[in-house]
Protein backbone atom coordinates (compact mmCIF):
# COMPACT_ATOMS: atom_id res chain seq x y z
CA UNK A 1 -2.65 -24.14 -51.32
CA UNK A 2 -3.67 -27.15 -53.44
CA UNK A 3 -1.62 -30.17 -51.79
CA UNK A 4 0.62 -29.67 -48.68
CA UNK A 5 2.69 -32.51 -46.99
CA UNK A 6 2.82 -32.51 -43.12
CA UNK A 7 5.19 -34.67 -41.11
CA UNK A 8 4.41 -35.18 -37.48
CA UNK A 9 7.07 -35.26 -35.12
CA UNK A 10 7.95 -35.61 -31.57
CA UNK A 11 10.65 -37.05 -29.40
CA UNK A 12 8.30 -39.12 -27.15
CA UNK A 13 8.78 -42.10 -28.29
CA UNK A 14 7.44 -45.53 -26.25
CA UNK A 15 9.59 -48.47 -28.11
CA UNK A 16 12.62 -46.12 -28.98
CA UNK A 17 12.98 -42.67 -27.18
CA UNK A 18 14.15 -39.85 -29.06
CA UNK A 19 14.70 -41.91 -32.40
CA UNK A 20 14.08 -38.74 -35.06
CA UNK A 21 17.61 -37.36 -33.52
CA UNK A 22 19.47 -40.38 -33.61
CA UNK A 23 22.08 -40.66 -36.11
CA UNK A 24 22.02 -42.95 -39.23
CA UNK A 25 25.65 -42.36 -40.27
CA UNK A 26 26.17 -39.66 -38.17
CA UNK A 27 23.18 -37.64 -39.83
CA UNK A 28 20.06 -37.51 -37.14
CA UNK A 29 17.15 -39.63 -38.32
CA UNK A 30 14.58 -36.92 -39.16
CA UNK A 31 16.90 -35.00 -41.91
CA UNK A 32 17.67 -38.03 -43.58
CA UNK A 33 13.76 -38.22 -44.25
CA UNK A 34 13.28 -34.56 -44.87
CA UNK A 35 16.35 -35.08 -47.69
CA UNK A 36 14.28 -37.79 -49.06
CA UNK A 37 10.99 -35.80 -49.16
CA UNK A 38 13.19 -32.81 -51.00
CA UNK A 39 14.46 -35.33 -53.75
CA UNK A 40 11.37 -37.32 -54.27
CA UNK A 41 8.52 -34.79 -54.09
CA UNK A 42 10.01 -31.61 -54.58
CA UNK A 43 7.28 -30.15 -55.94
CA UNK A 44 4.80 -30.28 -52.90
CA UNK A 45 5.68 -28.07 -49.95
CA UNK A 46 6.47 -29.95 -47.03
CA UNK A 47 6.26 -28.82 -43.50
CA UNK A 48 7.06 -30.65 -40.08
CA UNK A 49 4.73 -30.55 -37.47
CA UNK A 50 7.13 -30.77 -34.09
CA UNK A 51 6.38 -30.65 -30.40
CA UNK A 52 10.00 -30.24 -29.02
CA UNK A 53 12.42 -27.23 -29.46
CA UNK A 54 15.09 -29.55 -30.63
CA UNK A 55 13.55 -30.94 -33.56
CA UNK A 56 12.34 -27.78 -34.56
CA UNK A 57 15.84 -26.54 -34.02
CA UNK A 58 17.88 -29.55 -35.94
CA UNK A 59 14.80 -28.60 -39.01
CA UNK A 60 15.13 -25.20 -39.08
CA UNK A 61 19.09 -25.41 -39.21
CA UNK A 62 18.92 -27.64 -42.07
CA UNK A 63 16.85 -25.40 -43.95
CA UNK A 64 13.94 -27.08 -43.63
CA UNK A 65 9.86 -26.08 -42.73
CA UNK A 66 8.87 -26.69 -38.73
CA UNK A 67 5.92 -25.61 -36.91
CA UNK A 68 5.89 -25.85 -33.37
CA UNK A 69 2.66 -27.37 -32.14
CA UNK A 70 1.00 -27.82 -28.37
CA UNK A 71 2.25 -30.68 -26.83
CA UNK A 72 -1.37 -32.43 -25.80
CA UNK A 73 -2.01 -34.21 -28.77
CA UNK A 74 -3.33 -37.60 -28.87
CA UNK A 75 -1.97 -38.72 -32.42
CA UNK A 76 0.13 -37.59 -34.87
CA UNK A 77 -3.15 -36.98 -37.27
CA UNK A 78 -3.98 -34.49 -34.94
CA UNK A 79 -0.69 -32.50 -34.77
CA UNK A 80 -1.04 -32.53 -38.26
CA UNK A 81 -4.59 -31.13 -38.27
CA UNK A 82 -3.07 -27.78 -35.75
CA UNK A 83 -0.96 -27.17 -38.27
CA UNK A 84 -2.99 -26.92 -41.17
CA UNK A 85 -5.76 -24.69 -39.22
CA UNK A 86 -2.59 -22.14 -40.68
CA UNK A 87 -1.67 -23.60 -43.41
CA UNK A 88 -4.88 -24.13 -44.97
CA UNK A 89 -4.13 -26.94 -47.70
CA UNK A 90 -7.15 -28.41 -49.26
CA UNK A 91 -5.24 -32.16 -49.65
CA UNK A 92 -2.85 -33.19 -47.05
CA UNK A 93 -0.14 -35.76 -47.53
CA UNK A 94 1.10 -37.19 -44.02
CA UNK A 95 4.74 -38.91 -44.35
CA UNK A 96 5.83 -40.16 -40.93
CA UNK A 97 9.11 -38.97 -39.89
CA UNK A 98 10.69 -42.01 -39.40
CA UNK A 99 9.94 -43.06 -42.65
CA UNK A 100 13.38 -42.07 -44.98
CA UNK A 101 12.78 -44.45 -47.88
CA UNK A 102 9.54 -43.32 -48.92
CA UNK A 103 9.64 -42.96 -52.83
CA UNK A 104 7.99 -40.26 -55.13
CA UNK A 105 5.97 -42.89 -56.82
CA UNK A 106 4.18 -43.64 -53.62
CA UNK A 107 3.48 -40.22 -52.94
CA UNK A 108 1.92 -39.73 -56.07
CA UNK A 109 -0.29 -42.55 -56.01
CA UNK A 110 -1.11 -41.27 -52.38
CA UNK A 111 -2.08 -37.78 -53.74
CA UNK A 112 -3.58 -38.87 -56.46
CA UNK A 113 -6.10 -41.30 -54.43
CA UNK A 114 -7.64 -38.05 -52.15
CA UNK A 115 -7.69 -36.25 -55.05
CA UNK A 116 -10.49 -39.15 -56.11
CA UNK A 117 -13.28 -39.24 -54.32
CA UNK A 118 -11.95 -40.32 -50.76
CA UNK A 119 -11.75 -38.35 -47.76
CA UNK A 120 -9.36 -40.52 -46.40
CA UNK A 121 -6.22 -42.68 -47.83
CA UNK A 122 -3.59 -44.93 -47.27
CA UNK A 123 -0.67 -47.24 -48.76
CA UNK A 124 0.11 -51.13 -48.17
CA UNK A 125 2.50 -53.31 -49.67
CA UNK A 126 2.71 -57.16 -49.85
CA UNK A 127 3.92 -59.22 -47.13
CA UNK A 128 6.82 -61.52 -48.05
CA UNK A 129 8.22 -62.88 -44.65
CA UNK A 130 6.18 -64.83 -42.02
CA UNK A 131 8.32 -62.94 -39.14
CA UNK A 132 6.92 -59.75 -40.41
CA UNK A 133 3.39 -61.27 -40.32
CA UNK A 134 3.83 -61.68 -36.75
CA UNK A 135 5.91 -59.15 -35.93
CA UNK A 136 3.20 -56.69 -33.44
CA UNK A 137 5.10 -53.73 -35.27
CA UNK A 138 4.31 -54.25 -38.61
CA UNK A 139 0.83 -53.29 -38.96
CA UNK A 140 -1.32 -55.95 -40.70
CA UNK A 141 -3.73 -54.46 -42.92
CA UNK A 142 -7.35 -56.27 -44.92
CA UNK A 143 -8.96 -54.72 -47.73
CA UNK A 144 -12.59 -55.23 -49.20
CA UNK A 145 -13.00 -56.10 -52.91
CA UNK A 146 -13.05 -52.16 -53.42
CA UNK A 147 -9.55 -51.81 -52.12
CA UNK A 148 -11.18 -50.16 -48.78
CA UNK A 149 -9.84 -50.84 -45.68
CA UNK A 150 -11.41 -53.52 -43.52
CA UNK A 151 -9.30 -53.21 -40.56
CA UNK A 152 -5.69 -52.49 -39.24
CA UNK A 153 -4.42 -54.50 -36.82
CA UNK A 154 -0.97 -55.29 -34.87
CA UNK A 155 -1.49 -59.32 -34.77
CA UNK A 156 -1.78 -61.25 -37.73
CA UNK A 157 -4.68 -60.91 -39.71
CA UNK A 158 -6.77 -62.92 -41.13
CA UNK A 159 -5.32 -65.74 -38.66
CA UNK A 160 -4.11 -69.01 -41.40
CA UNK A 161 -6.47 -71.50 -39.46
CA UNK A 162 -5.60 -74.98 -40.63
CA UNK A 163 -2.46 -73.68 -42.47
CA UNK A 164 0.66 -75.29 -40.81
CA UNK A 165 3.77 -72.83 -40.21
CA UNK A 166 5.42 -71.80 -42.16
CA UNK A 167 3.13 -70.03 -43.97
CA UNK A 168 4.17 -70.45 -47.76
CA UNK A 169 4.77 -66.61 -49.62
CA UNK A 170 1.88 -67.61 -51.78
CA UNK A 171 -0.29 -67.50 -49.20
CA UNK A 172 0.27 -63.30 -48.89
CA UNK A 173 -0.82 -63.24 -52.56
CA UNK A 174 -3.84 -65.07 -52.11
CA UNK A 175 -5.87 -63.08 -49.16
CA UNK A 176 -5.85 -59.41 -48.95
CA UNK A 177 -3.90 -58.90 -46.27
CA UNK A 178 -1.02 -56.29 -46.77
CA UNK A 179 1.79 -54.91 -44.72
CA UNK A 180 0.56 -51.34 -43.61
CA UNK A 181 3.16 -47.98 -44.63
CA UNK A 182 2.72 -45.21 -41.86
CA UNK A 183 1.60 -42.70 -44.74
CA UNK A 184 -2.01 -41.04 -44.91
CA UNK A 185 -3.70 -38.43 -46.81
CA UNK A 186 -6.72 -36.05 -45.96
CA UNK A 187 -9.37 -33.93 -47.60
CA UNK A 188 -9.17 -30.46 -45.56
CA UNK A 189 -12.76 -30.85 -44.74
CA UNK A 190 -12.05 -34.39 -43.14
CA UNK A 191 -8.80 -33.72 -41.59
CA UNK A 192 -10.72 -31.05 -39.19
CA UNK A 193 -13.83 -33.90 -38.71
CA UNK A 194 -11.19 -36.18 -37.59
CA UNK A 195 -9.22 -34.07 -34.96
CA UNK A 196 -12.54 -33.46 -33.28
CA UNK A 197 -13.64 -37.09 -33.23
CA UNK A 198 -13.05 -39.05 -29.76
CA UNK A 199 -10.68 -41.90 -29.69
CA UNK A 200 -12.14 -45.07 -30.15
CA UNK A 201 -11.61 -47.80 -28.02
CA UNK A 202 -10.22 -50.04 -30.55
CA UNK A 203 -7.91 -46.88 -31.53
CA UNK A 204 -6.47 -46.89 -27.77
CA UNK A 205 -6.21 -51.00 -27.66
CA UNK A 206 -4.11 -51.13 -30.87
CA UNK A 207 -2.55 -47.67 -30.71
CA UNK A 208 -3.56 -47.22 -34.07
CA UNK A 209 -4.78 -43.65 -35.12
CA UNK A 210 -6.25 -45.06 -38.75
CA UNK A 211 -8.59 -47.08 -36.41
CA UNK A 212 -10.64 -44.07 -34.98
CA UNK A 213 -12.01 -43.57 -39.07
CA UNK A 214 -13.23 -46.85 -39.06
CA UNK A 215 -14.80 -46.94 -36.20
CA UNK A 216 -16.64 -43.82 -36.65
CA UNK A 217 -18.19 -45.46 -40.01
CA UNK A 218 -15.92 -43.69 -42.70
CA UNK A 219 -13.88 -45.24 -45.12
CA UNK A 220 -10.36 -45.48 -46.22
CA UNK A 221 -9.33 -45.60 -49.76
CA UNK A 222 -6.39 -48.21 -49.94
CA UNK A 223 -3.59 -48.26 -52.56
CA UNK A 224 -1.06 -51.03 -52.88
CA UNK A 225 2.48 -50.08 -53.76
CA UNK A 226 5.24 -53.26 -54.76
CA UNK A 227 7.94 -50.77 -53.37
CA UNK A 228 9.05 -52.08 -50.03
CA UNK A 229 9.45 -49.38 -46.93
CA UNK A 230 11.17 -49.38 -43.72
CA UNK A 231 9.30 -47.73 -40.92
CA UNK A 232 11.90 -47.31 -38.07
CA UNK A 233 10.27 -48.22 -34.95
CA UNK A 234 13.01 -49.98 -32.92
CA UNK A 235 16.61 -49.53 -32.26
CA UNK A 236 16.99 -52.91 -33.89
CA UNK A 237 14.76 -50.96 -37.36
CA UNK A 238 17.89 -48.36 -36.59
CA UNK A 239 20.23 -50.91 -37.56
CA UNK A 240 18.99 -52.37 -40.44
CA UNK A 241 18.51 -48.80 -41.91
CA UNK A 242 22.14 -47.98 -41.54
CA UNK A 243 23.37 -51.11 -42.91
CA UNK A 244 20.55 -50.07 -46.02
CA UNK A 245 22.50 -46.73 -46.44
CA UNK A 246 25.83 -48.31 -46.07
């Protein structure tokens, strides 16, 4: 198998507990992103990685592909790399499951960037609202002049020293800071180097898997989409999806 998209899941939730099953319009969270994955990439298979019975159950009802994985895992990265000791894929697409607007577009440009020459990629799009800048869940993100990533981080980064709030949208444009999407994609080869790499300590500060690549010494391959996402982190994210699908 050529390309393969995994989608980690689990129930275990720390800001919103068992937010993949709750219902956006009476539809639980996690199928309205594996609909979304059907429409917009149907031509790369797509498999969910799941911890709990009841996600696997909700899946496989609706037709869809789950794996049940062990339940010790520190990240969803490495869920994702249990699953594809079977599967096998040489590129790996991982869409997080609480992410139902992602478009085809961005998982193109996502599979085309590890079919480059990186081992490791991700997606970013602008910032255009200071509250989101500060907001600790939306992940800031800096790239180097070779649209690498710099670092990820949960405050806002670079800090506007000397810039008076609020910070003017122009500002966003100017520095390469970028709002982080919750999507990743792996070379087979790295995928397996990663799950056997030790969390970093910045990694467990942050609680931010991307982190442990960096601070190992390898590089991710960044690609900046204009098409705005909504990660669903909160009950509060919850709400502002519904009123979306209205």
């Amino acid at each position: 198998m050529d390309t393969a998209i995994i989608v980690p899941a689990r129930l275990r939730s720390v800001r919103f507990p068992n937010k993949l099953l709750h219902k956006i319009h009476g539809k639980p969270l996690i199928l309205w992103t594996a609909e979304q994955l059907a429409r917009e990439a149907p031509g790369i298979p797509t498999y969910f990685a799941v911890e709990d019975e009841e996600l696997e159950t909700v899946l496989k009802d609706a037709g869809y592909n789950a794996i049940r994985t062990t339940g010790n895992h520190a990240t969803g990265t490495d869920r994702i790399a249990e699953v594809n000791n079977t599967l096998k894929a040489a590129h790996v697409l991982n869409v997080q499951a609480d992410e139902p607007l992602v478009q085809g577009a961005q998982i193109q440009m996502l599979d085309d960037l590890i079919h480059g020459k990186a081992d490791m990629a991700t997606l970013v799009f602008p910032f255009e609202k200071e509250e989101d800048f500060r907001n600790p869940n939306c992940v800031k993100a800096v790239l180097d002049e070779k649209g690498n990533a710099l670092y990820f981080s949960r405050a806002p980064i670079p800090f506007p020293r000397g810039l008076q709030p609020p910070i003017p949208s122009s500002w966003f444009k100017e520095v390469s800071c970028y709002h982080h999407m919750g999507v990743y994609a792996y070379k087979r080869g790295y995928l397996e180097k990663f799950s056997h790499l030790p969390q970093g300590q910045l990694e467990k500060v942050e609680m931010l898997e991307q982190l442990r690549a960096l601070e190992s010494g390898h590089r991710i391959a960044v690609g900046i989409t204009t098409q705005k996402t909504l990660g669903v982190d909160t009950p509060e994210d919850a709400g502002k999806l519904e009123r979306l699908l209205a």
